[in-house]
PDB file of N, CA and C in Angstrom:
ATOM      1  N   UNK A   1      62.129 -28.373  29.014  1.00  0.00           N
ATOM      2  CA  UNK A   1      61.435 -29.623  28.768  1.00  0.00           C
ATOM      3  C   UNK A   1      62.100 -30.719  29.602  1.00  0.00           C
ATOM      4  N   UNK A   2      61.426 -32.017  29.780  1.00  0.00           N
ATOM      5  CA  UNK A   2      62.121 -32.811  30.832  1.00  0.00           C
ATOM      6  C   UNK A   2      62.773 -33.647  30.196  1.00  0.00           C
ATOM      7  N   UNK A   3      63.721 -34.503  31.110  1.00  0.00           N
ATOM      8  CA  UNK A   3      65.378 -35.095  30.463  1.00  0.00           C
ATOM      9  C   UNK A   3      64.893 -36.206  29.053  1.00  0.00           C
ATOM     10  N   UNK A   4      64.007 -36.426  29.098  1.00  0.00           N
ATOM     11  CA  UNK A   4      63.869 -37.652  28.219  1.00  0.00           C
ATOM     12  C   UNK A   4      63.625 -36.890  26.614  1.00  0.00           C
ATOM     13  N   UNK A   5      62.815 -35.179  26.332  1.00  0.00           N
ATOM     14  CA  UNK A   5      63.062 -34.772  25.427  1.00  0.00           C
ATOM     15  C   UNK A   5      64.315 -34.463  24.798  1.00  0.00           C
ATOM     16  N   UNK A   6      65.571 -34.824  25.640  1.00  0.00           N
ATOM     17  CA  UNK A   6      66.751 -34.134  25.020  1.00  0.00           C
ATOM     18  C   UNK A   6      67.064 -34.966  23.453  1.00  0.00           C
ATOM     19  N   UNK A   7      66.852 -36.404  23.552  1.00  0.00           N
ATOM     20  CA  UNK A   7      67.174 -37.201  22.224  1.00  0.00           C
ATOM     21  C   UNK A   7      66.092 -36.623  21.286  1.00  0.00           C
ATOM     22  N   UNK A   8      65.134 -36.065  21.501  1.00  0.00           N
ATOM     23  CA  UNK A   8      64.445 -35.855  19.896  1.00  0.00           C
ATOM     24  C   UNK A   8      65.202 -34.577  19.563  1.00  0.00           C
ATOM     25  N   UNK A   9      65.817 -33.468  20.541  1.00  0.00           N
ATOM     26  CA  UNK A   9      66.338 -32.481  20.547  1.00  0.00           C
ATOM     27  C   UNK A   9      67.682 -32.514  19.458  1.00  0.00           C
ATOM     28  N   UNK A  10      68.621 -33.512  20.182  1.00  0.00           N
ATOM     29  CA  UNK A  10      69.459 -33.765  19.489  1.00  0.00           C
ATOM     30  C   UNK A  10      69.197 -34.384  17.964  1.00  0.00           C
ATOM     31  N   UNK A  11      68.200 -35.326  17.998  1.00  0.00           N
ATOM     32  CA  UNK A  11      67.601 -35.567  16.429  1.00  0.00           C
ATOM     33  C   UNK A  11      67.310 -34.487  15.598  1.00  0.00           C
ATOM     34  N   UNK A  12      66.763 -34.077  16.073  1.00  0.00           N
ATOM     35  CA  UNK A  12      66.268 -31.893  15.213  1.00  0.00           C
ATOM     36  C   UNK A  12      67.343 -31.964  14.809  1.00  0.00           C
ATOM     37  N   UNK A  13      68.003 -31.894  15.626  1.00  0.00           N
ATOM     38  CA  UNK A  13      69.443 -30.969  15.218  1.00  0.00           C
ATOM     39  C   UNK A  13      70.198 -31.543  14.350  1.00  0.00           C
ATOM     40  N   UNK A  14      70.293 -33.141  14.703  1.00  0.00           N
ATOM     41  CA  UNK A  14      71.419 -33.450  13.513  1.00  0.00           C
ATOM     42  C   UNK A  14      70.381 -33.845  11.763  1.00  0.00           C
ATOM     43  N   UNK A  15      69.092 -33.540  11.978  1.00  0.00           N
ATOM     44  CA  UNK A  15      68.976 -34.017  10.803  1.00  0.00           C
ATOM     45  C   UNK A  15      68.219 -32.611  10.287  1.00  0.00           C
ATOM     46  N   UNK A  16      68.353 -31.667  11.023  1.00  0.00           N
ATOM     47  CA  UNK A  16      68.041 -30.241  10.201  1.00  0.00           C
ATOM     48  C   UNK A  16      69.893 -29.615   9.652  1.00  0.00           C
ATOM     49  N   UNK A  17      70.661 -30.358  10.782  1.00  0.00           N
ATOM     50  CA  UNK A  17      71.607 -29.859  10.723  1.00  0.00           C
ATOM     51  C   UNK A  17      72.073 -28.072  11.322  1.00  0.00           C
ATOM     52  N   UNK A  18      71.022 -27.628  11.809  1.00  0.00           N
ATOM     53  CA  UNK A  18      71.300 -26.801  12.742  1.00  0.00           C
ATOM     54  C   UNK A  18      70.283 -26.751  13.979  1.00  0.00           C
ATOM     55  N   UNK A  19      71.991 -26.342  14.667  1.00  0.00           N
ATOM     56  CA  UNK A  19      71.669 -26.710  16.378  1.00  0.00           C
ATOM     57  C   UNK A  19      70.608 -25.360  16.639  1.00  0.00           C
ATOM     58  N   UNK A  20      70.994 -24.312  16.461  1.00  0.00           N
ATOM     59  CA  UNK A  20      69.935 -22.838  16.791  1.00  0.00           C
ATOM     60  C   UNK A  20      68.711 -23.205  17.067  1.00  0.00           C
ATOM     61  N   UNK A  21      68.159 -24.028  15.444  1.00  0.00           N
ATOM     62  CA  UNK A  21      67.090 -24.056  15.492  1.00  0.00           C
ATOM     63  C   UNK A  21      66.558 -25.016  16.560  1.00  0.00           C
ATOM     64  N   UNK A  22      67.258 -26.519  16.667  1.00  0.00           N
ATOM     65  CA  UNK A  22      66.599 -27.017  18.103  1.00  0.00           C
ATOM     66  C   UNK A  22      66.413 -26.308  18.865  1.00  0.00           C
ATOM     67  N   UNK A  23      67.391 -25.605  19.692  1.00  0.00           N
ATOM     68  CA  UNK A  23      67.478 -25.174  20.378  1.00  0.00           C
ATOM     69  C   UNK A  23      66.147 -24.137  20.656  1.00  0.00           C
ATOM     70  N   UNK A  24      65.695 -23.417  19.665  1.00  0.00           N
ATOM     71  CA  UNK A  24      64.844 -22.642  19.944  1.00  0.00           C
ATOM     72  C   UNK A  24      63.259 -23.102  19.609  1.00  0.00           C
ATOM     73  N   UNK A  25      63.824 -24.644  18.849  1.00  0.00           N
ATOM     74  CA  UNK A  25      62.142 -25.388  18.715  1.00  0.00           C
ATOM     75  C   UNK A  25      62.149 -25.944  20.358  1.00  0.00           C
ATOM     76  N   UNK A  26      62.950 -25.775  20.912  1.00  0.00           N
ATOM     77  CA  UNK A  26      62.715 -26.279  22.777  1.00  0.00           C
ATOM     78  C   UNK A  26      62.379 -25.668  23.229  1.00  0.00           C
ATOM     79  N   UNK A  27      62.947 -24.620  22.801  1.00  0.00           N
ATOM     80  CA  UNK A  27      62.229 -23.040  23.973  1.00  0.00           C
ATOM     81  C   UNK A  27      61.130 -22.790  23.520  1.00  0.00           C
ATOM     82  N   UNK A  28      60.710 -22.846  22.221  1.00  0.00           N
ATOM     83  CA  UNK A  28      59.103 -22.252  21.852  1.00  0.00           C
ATOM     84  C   UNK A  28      58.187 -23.708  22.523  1.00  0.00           C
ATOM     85  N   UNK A  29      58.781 -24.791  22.363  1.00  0.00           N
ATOM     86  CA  UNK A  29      57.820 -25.513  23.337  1.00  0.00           C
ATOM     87  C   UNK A  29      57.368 -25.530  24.368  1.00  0.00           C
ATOM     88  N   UNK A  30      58.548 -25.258  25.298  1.00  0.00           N
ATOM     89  CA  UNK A  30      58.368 -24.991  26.608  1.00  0.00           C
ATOM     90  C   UNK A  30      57.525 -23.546  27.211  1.00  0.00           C
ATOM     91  N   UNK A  31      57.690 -23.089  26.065  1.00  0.00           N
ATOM     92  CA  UNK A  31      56.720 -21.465  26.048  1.00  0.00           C
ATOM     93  C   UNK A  31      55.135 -21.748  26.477  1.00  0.00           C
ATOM     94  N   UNK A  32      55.363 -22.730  25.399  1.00  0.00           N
ATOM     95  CA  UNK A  32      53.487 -23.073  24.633  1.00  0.00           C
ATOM     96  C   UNK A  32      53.173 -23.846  25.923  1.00  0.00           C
ATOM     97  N   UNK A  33      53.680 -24.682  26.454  1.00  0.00           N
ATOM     98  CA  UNK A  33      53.190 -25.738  27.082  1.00  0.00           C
ATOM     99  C   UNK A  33      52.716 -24.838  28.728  1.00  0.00           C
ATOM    100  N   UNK A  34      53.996 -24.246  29.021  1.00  0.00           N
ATOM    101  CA  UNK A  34      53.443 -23.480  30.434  1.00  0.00           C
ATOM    102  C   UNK A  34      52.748 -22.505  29.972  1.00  0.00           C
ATOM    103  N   UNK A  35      52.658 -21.766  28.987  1.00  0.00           N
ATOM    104  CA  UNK A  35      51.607 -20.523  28.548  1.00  0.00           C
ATOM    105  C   UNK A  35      50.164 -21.177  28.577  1.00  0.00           C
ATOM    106  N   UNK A  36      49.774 -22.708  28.147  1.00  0.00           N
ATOM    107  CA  UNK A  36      48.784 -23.975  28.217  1.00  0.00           C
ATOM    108  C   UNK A  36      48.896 -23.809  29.504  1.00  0.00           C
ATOM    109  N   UNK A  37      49.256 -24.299  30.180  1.00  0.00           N
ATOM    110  CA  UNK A  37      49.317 -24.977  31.947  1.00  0.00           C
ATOM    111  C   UNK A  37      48.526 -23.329  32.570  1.00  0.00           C
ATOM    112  N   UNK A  38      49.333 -22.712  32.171  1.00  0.00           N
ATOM    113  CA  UNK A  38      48.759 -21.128  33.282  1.00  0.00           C
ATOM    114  C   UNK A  38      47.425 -20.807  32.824  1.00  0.00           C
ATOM    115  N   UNK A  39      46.822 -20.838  31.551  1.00  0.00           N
ATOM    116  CA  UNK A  39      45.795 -20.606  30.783  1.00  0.00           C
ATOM    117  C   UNK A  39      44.581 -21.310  31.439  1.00  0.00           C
ATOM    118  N   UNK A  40      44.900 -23.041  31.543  1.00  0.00           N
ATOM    119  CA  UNK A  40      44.624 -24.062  32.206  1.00  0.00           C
ATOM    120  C   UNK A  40      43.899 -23.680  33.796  1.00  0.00           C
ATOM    121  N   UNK A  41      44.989 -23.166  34.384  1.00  0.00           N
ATOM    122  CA  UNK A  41      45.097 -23.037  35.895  1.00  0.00           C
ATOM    123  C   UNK A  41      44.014 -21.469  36.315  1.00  0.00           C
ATOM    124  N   UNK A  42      44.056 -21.143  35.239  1.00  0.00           N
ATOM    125  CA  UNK A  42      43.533 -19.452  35.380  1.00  0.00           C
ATOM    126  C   UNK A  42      42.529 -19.719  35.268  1.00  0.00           C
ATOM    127  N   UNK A  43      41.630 -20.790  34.101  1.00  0.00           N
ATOM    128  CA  UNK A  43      39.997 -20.896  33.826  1.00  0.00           C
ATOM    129  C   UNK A  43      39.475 -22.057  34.680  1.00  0.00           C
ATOM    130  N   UNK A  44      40.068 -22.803  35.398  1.00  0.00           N
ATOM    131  CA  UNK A  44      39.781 -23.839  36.118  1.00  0.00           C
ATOM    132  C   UNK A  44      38.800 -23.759  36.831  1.00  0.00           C
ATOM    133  N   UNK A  45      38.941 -22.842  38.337  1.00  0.00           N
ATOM    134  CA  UNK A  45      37.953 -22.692  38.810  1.00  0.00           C
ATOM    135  C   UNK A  45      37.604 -21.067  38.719  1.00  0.00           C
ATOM    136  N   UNK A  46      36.413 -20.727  38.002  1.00  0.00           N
ATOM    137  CA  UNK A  46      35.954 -19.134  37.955  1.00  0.00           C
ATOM    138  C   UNK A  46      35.522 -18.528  39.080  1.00  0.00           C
ATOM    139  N   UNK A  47      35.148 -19.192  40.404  1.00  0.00           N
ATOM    140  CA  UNK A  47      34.215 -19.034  41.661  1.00  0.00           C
ATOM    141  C   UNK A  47      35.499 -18.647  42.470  1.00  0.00           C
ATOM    142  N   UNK A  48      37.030 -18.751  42.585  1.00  0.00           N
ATOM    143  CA  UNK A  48      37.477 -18.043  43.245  1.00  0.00           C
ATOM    144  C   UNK A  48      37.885 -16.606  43.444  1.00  0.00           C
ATOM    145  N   UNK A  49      38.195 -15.983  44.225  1.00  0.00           N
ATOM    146  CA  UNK A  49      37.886 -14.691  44.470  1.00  0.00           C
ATOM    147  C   UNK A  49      39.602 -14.275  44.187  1.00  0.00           C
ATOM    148  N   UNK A  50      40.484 -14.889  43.488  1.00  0.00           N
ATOM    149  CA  UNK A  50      42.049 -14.561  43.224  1.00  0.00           C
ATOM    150  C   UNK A  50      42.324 -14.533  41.999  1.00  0.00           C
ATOM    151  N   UNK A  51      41.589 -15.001  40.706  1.00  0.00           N
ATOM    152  CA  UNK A  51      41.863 -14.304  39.444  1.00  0.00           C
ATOM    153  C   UNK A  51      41.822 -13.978  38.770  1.00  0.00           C
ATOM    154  N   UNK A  52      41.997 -13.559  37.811  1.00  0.00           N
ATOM    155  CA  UNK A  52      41.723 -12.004  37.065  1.00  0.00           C
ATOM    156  C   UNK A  52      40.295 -12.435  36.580  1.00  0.00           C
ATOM    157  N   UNK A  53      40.103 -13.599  36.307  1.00  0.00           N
ATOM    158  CA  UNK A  53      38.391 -13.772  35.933  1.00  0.00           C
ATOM    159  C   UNK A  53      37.581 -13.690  36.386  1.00  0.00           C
ATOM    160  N   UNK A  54      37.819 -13.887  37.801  1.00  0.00           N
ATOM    161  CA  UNK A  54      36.809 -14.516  38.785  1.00  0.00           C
ATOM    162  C   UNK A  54      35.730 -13.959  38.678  1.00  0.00           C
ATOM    163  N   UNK A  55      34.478 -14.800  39.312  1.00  0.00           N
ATOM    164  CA  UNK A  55      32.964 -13.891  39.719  1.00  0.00           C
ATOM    165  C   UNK A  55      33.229 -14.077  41.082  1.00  0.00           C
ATOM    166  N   UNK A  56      33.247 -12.773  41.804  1.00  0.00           N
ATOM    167  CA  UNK A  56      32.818 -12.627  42.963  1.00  0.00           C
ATOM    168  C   UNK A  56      31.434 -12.882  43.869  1.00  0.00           C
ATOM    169  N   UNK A  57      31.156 -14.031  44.046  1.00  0.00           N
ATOM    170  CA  UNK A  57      29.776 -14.320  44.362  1.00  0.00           C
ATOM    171  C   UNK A  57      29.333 -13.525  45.753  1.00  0.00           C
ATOM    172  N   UNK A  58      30.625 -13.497  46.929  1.00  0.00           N
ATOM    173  CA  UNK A  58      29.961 -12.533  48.242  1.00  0.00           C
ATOM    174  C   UNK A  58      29.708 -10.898  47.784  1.00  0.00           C
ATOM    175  N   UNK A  59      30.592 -10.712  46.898  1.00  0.00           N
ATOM    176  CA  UNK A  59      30.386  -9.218  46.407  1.00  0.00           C
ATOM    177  C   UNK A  59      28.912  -9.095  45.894  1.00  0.00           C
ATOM    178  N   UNK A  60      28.879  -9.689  44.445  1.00  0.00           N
ATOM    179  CA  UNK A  60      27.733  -9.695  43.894  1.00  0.00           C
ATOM    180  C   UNK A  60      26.357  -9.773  44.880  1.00  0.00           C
ATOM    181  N   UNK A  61      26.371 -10.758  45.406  1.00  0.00           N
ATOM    182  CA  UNK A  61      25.153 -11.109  46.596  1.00  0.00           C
ATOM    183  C   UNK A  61      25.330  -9.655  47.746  1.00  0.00           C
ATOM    184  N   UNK A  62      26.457  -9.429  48.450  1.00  0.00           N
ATOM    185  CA  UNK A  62      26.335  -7.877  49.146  1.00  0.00           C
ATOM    186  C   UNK A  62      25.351  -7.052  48.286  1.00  0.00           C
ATOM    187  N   UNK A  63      25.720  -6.767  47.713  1.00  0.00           N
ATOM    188  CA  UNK A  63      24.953  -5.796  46.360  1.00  0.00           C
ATOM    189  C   UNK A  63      23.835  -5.844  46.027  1.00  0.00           C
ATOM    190  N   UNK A  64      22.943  -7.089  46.199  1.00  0.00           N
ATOM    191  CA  UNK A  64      21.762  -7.846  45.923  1.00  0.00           C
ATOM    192  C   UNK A  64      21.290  -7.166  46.666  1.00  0.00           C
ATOM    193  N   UNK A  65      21.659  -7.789  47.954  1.00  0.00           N
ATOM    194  CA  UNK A  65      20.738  -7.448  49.727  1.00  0.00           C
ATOM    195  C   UNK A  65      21.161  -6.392  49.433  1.00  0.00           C
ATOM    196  N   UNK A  66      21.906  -5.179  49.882  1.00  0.00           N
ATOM    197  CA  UNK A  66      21.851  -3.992  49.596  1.00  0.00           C
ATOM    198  C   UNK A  66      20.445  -3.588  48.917  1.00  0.00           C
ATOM    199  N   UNK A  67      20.366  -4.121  47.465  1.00  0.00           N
ATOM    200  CA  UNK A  67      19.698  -3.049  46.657  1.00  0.00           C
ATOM    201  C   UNK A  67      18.115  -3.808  46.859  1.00  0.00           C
ATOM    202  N   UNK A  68      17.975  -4.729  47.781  1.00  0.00           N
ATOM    203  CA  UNK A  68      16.993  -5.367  48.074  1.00  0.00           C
ATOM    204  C   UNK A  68      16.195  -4.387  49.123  1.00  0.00           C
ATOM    205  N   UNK A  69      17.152  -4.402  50.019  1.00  0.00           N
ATOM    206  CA  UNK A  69      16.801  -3.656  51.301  1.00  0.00           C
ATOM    207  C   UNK A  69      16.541  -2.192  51.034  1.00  0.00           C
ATOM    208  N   UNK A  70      17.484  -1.737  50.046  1.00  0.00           N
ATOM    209  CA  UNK A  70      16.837  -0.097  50.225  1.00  0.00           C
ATOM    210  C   UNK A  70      15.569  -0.181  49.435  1.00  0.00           C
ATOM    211  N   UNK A  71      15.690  -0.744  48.433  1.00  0.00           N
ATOM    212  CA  UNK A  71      13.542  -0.807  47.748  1.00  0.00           C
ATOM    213  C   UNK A  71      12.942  -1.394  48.762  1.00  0.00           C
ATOM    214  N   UNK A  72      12.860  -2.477  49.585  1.00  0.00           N
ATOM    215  CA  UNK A  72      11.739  -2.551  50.067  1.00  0.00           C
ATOM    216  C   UNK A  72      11.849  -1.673  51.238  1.00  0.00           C
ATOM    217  N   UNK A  73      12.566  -0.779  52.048  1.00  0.00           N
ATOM    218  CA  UNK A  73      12.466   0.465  52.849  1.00  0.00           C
ATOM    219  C   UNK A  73      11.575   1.211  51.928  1.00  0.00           C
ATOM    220  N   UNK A  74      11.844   1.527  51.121  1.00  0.00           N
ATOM    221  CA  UNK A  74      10.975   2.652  50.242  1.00  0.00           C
ATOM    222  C   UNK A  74       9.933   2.401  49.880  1.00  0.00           C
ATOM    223  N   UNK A  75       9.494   1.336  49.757  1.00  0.00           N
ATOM    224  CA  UNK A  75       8.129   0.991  49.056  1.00  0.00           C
ATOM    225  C   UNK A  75       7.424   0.886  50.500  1.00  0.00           C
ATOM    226  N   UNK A  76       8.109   0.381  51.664  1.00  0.00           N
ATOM    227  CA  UNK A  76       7.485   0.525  53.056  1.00  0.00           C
ATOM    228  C   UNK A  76       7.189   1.518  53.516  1.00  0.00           C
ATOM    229  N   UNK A  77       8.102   2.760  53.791  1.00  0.00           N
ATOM    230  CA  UNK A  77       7.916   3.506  54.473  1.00  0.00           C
ATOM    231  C   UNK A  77       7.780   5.008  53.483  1.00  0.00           C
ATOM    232  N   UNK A  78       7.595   5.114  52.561  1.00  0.00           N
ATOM    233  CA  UNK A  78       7.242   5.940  52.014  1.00  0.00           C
ATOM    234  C   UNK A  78       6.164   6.041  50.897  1.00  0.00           C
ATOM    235  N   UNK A  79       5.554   6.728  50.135  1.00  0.00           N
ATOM    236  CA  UNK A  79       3.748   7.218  49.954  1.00  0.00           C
ATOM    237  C   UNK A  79       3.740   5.947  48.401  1.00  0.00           C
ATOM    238  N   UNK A  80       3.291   5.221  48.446  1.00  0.00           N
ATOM    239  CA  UNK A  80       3.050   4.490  47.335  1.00  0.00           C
ATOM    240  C   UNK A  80       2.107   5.172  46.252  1.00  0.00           C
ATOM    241  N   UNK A  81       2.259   6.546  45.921  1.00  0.00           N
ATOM    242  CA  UNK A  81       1.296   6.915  44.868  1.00  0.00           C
ATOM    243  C   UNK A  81       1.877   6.246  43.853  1.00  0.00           C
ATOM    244  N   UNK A  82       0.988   6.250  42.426  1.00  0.00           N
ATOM    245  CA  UNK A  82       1.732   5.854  41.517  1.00  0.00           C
ATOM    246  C   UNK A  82       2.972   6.616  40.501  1.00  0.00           C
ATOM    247  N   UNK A  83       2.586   8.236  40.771  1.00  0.00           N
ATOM    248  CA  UNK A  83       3.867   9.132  40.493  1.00  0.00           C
ATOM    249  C   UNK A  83       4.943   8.758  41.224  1.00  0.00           C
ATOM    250  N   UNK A  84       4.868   8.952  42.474  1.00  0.00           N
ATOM    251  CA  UNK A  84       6.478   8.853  43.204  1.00  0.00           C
ATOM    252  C   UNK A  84       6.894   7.575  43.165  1.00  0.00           C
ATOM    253  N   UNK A  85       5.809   6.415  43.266  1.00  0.00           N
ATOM    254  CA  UNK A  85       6.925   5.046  42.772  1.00  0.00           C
ATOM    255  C   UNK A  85       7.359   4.808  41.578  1.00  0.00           C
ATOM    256  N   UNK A  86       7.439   5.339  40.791  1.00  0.00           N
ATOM    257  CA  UNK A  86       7.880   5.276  39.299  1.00  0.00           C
ATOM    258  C   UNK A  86       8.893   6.623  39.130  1.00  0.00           C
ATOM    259  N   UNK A  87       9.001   7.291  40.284  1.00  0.00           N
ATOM    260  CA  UNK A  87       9.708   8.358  39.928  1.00  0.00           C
ATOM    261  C   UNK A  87       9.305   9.647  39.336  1.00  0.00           C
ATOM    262  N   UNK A  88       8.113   9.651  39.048  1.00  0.00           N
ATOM    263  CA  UNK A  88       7.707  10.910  38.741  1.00  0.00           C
ATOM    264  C   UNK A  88       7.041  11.986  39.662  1.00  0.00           C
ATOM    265  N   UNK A  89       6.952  12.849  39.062  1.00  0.00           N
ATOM    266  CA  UNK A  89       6.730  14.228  39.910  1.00  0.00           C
ATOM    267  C   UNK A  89       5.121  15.060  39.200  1.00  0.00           C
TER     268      UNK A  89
END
């Protein structure tokens, strides 16, 4: 935590009368607060392609055109009955 928390630190302490426990009500703060900040930093922006959340928008869209292009090849160049475009036989 930064220099100016040390006096409430020392207050904990002398009016719980034990130091441990400041000591470790500092560290669980400092836990919470950057465990907040990274949490923060991770959902911020979802559109980049670096973390663990992300949506990949060039991927997704590859995939599109892909599956764009091979149906309309098929519906072009091959027999539009109504069995074989639906898949049946």
């Amino acid at each position: 935590m930064p220099l100016f928390f040390g006096p409430y630190y020392a207050w904990v302490a002398e009016e719980t009368g034990s130091f441990v426990f400041a000591l470790f009500l500092s560290l669980f703060g400092s836990l919470a607060l950057v465990a907040l900040l990274n949490v923060a930093t991770d959902l911020e922006d979802p559109f980049t392609e670096f973390g663990r959340d992300s949506i990949r928008i060039m991927v997704e869209l590859e995939e599109l055109i892909k599956a764009l292009d091979f149906n309309y090849y098929n519906q072009k160049y091959h027999s539009s009955a109504p069995d074989q475009k639906y898949g049946l036989r």
